[in-house]
Protein backbone atom coordinates (compact mmCIF):
# COMPACT_ATOMS: atom_id res chain seq x y z
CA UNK A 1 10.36 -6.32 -8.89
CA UNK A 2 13.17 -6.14 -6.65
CA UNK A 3 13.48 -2.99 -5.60
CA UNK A 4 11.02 0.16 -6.71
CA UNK A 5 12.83 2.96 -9.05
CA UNK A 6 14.61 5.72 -6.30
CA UNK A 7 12.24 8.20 -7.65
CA UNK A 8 8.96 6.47 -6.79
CA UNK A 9 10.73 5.56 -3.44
CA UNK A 10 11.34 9.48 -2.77
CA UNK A 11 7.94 10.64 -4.36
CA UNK A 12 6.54 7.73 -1.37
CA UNK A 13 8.85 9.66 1.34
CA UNK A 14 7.67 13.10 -0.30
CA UNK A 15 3.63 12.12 -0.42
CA UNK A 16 1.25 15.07 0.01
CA UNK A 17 -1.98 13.66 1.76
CA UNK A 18 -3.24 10.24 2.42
CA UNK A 19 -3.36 7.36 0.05
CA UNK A 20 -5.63 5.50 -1.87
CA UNK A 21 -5.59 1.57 -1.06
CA UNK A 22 -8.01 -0.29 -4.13
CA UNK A 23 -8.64 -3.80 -4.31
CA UNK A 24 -10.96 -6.22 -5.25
CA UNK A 25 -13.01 -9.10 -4.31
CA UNK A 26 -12.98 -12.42 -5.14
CA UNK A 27 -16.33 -11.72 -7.89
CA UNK A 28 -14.67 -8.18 -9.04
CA UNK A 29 -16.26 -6.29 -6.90
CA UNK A 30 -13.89 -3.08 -6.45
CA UNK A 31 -13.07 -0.93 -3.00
CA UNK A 32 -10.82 1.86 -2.68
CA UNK A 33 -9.94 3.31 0.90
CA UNK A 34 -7.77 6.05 2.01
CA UNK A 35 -4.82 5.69 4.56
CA UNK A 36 -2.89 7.57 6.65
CA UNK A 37 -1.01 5.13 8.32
CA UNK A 38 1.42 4.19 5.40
CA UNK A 39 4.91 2.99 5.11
CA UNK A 40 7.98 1.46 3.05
CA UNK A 41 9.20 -1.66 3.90
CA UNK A 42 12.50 -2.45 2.24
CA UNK A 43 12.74 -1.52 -1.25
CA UNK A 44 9.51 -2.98 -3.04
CA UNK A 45 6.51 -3.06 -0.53
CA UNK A 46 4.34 -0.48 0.40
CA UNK A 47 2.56 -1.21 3.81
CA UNK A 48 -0.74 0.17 5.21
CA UNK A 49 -2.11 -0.64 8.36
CA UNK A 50 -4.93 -2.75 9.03
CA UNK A 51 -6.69 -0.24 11.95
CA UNK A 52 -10.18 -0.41 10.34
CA UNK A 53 -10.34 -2.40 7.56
CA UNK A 54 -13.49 -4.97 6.36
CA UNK A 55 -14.14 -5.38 3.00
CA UNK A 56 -10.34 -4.55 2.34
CA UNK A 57 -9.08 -6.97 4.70
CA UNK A 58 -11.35 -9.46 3.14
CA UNK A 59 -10.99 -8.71 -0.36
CA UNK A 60 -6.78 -9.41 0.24
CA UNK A 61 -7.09 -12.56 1.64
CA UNK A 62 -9.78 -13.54 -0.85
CA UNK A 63 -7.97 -12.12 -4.15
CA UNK A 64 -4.38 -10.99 -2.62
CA UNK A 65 -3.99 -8.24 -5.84
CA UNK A 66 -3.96 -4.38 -5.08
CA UNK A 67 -3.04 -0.94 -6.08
CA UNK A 68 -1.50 2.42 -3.86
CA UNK A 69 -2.52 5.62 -5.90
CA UNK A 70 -0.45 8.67 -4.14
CA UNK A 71 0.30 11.86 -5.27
CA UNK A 72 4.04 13.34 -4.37
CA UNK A 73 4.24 17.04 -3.18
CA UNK A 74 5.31 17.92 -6.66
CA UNK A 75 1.82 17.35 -7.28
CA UNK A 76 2.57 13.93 -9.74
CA UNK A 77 0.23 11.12 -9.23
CA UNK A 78 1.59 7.60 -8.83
CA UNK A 79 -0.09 3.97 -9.06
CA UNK A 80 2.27 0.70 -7.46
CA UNK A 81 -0.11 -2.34 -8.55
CA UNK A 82 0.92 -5.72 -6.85
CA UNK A 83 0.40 -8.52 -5.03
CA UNK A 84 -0.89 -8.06 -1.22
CA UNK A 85 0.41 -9.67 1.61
CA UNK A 86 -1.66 -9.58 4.84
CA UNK A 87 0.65 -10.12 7.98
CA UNK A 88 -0.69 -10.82 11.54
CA UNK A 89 3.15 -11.22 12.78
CA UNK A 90 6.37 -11.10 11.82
CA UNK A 91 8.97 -8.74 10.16
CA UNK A 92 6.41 -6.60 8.06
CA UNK A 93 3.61 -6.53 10.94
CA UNK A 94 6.39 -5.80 13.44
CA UNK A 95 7.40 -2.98 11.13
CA UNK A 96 4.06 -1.19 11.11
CA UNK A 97 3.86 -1.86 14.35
CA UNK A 98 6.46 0.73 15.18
CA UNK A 99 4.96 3.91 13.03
CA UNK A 100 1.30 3.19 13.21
CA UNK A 101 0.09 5.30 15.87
CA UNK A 102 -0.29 3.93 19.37
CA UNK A 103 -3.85 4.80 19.45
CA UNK A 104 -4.81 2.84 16.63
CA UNK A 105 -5.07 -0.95 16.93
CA UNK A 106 -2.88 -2.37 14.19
CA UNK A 107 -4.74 -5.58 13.45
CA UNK A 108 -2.28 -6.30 10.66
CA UNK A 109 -0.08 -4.78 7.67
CA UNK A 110 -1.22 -5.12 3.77
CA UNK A 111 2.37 -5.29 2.24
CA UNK A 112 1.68 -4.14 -1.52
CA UNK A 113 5.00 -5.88 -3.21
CA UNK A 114 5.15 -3.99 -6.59
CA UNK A 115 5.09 -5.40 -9.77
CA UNK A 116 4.06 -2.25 -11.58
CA UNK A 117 4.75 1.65 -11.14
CA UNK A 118 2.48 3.91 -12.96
CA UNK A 119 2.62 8.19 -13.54
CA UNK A 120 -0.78 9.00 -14.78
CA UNK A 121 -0.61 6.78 -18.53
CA UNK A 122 3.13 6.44 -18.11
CA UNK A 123 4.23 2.96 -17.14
CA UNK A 124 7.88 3.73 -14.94
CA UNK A 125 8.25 -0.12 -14.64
């Protein structure tokens, strides 16, 4: 997908709470996180920070698939599933690097490119 729908990208800008990062290992075994330290990189990847990850981190270079559940202040619900992108450098990593809190050590961003925007049942796209 090129770009995500405006609404999902102003539902992202409008998110109430942390998100939910879910992925899955190599064998299907499933892990779901919440983050805080979130952001949009152009128009079709969501980007959490890799401060604390381990079975994430491992599961996305293993498998490389994802979804972002978040829930916009208008209390909808919305799932991006996608492809993940771990970056140690570079354009996306340099990115996070300038919102994820100084305090936090930044190992790395998970860029979620979407491929598929859900609201509750509803596929958007």
């Amino acid at each position: 997908m090129e770009a995500l729908p405006q609404k999902i990208i102003e539902a992202w800008e409008n998110r109430d709470g942390p998100v939910i990062l879910a992925t899955v290992s190599r064998e299907g075994a499933p892990n779901a996180i919440y983050a805080t330290c979130v952001g949009l990189f152009g128009k079709n990847r969501l980007v959490v920070a890799d401060n604390f990850f381990e079975k994430t981190r491992r599961n996305i270079l293993e498998n490389g698939r994802g979804s972002i559940l978040f829930r916009a202040k208008d209390g909808k619900a919305y799932q991006v599933k996608g492809r993940i992108e771990y970056h140690k450098a570079g354009e996306v990593f340099n990115h996070m690097k300038t919102w994820n809190p100084p305090n936090h050590p930044g190992h790395a961003a998970a860029a979620l490119e979407a491929e598929e925007v859900y609201s509750g049942a509803q596929k958007i796209c």
